[in-house]
C-alpha atoms as a PDB file:
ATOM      1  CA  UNK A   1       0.000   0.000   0.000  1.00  0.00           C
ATOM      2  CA  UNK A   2       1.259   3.716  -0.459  1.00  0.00           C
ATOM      3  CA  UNK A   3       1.530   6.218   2.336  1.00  0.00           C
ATOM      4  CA  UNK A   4      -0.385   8.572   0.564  1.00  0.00           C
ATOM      5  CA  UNK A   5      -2.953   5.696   0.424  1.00  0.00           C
ATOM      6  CA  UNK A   6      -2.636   5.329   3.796  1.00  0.00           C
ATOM      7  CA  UNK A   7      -2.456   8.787   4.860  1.00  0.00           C
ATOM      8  CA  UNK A   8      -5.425   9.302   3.343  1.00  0.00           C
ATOM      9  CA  UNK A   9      -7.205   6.571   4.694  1.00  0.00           C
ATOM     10  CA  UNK A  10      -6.150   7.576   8.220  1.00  0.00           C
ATOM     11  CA  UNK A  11      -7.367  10.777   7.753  1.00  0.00           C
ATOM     12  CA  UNK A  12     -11.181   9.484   6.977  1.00  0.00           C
ATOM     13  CA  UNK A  13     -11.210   7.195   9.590  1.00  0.00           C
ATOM     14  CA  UNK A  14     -11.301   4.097   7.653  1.00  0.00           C
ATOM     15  CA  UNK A  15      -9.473   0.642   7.524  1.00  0.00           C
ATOM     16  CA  UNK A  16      -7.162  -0.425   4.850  1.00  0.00           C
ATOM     17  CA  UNK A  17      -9.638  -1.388   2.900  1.00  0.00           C
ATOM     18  CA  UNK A  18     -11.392   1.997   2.676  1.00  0.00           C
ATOM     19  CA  UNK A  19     -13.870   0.241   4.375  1.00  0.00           C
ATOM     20  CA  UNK A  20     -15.920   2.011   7.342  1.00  0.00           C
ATOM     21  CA  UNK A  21     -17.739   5.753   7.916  1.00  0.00           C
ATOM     22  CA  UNK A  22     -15.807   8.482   6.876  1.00  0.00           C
ATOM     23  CA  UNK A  23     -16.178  10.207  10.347  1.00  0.00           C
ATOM     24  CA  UNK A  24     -13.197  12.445  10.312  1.00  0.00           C
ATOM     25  CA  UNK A  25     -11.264  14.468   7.538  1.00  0.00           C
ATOM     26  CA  UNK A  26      -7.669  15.765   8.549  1.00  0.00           C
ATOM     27  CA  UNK A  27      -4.619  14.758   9.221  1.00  0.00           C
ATOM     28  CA  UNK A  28      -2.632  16.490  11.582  1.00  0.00           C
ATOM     29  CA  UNK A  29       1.151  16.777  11.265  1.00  0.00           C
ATOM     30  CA  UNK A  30       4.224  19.602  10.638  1.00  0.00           C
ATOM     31  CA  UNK A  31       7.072  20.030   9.043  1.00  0.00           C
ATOM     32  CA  UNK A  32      10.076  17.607   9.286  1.00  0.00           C
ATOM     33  CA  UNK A  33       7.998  14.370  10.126  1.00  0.00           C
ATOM     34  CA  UNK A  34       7.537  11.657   8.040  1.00  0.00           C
ATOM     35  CA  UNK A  35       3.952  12.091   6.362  1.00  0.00           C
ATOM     36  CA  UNK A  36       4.122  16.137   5.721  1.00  0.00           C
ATOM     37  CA  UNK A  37       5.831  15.210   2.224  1.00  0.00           C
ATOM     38  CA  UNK A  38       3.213  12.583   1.691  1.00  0.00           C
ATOM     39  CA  UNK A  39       0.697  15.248   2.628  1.00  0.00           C
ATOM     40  CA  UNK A  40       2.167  17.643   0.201  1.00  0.00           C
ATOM     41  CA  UNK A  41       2.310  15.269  -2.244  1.00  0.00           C
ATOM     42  CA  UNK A  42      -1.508  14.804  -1.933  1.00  0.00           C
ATOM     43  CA  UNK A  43      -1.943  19.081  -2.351  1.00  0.00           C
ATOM     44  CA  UNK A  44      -0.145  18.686  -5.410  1.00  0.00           C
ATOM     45  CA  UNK A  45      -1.934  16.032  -6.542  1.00  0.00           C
ATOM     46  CA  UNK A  46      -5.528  17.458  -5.535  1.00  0.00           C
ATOM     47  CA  UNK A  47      -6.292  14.780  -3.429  1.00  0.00           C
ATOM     48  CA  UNK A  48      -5.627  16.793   0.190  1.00  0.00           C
ATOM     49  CA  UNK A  49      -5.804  20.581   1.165  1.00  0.00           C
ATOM     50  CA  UNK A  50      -4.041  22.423   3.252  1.00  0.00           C
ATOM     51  CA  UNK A  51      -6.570  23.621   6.125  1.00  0.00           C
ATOM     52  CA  UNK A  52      -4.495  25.616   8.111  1.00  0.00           C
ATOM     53  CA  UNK A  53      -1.202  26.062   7.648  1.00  0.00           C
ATOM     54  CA  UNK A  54       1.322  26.239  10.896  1.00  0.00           C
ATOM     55  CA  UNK A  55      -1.702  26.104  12.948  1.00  0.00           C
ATOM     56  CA  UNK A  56      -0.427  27.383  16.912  1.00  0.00           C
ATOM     57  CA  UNK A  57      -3.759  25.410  18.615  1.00  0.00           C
ATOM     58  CA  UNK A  58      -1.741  21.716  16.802  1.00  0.00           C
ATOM     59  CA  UNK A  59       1.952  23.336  18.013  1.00  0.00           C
ATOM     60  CA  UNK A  60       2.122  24.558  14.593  1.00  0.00           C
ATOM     61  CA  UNK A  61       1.749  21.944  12.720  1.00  0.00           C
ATOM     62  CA  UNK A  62      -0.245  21.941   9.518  1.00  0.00           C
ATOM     63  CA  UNK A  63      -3.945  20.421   9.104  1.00  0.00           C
ATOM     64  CA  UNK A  64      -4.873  19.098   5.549  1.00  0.00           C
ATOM     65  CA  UNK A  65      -7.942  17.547   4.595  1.00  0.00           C
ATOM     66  CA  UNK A  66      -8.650  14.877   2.102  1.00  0.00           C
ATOM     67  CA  UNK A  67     -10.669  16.683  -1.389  1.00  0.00           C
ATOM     68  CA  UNK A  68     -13.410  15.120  -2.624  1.00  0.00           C
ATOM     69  CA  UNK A  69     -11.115  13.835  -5.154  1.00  0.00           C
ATOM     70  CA  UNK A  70      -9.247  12.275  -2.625  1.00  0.00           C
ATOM     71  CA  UNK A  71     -12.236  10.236  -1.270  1.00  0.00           C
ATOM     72  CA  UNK A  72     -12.660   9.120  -4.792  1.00  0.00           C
ATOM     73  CA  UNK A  73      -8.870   8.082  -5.675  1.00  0.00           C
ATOM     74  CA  UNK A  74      -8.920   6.393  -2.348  1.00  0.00           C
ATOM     75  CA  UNK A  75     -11.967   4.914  -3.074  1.00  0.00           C
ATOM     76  CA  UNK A  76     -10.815   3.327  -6.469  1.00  0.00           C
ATOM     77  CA  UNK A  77      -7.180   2.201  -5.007  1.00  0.00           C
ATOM     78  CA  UNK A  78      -7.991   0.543  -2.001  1.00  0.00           C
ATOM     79  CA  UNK A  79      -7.134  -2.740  -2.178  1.00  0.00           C
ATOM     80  CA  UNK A  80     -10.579  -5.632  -1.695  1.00  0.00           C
ATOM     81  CA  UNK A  81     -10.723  -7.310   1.942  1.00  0.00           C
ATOM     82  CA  UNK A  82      -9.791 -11.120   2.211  1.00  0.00           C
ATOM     83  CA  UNK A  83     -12.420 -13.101   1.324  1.00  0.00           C
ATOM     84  CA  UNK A  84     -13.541 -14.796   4.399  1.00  0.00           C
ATOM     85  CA  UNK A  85     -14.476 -18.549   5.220  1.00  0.00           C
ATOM     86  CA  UNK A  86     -18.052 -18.930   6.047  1.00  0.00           C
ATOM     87  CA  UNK A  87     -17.081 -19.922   9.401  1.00  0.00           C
ATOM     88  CA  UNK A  88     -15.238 -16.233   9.614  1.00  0.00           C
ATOM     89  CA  UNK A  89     -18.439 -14.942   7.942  1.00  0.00           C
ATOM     90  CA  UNK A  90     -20.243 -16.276  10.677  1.00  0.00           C
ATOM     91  CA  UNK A  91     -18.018 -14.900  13.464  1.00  0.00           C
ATOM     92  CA  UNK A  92     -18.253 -11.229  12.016  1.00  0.00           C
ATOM     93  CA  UNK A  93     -21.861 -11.163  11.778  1.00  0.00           C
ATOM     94  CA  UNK A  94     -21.767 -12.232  15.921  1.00  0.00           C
ATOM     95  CA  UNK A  95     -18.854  -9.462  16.677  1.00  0.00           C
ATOM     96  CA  UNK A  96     -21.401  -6.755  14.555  1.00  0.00           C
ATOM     97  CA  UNK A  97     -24.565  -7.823  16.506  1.00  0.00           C
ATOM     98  CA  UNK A  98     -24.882  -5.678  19.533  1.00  0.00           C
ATOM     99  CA  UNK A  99     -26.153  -7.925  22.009  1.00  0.00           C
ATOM    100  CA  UNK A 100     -24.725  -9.834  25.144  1.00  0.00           C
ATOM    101  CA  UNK A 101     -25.262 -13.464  23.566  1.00  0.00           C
ATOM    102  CA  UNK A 102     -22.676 -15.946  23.575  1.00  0.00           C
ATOM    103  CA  UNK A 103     -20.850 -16.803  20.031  1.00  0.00           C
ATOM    104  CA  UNK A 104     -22.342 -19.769  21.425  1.00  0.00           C
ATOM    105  CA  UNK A 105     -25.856 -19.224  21.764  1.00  0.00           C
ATOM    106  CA  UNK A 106     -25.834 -17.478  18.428  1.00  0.00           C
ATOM    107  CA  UNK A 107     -24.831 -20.568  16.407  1.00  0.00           C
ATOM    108  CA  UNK A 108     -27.334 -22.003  18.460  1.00  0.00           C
ATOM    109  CA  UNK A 109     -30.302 -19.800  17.416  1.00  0.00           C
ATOM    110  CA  UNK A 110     -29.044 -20.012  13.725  1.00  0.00           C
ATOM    111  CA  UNK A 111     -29.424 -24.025  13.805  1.00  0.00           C
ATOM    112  CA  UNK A 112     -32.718 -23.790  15.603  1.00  0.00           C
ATOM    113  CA  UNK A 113     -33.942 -21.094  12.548  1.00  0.00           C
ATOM    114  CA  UNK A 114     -32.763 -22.910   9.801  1.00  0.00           C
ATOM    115  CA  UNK A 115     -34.457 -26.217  10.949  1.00  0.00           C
ATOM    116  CA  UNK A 116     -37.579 -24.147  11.141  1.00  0.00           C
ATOM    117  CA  UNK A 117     -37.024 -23.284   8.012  1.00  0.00           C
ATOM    118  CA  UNK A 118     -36.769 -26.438   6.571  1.00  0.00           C
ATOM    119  CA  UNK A 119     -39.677 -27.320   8.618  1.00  0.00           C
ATOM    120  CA  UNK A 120     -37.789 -29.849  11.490  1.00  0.00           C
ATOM    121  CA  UNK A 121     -39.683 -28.213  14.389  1.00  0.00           C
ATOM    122  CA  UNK A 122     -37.393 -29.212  17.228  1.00  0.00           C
ATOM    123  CA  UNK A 123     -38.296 -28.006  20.926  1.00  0.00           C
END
């Protein structure tokens, strides 16, 4: 992956996958670090903005924010998750449920509902 990819994807708040809400835009950082070049480079490319420049409340450092451009780019070179296993699948939907059940319990109630479904009423 490349660290304006990253960068990027840091700065909306999203995995490496571009994957999850967008529910920040900047990226915080000054000159001589690491990732102000890579933030530069993304100005010059039109994928960041500068938002403040030397800003005194961040130390002053500068604050960029990804363009919609940016989003887009990011968007269209974010590499596709791993395909998961159906057992993984199965895992994931449990950890994105928002209830107290035991992974246990869960695959439980999904055995009991698909023998209902296939009409082998079991009490």
């Amino acid at each position: 992956m490349s660290a304006l990819l990253h960068v990027i994807q840091h700065s909306l708040g999203v995995d490496e996958f571009g994957r999850g809400e967008q529910h920040r835009n900047y990226f915080v950082t000054g000159e001589g670090s690491t990732d102000h070049p890579i933030c530069m480079e993304g100005v010059a490319r039109g994928l960041m903005e500068i938002r403040r420049a030397k800003y005194e409340l961040y130390g002053g450092d500068d604050v960029f924010a990804v363009t919609a451009a940016g989003k887009q780019w990011m968007a269209e070179n974010s590499p596709q998750p791993p395909k998961l296993t159906r057992s993984q699948e199965r895992y994931q939907a449990w950890l994105n449920q928002d209830s107290s059940e035991s992974f246990g319990d869960y695959l439980r109630r999904l055995a009991r509902k698909a023998k209902a479904q296939r009409g082998e009423f079991t009490w």
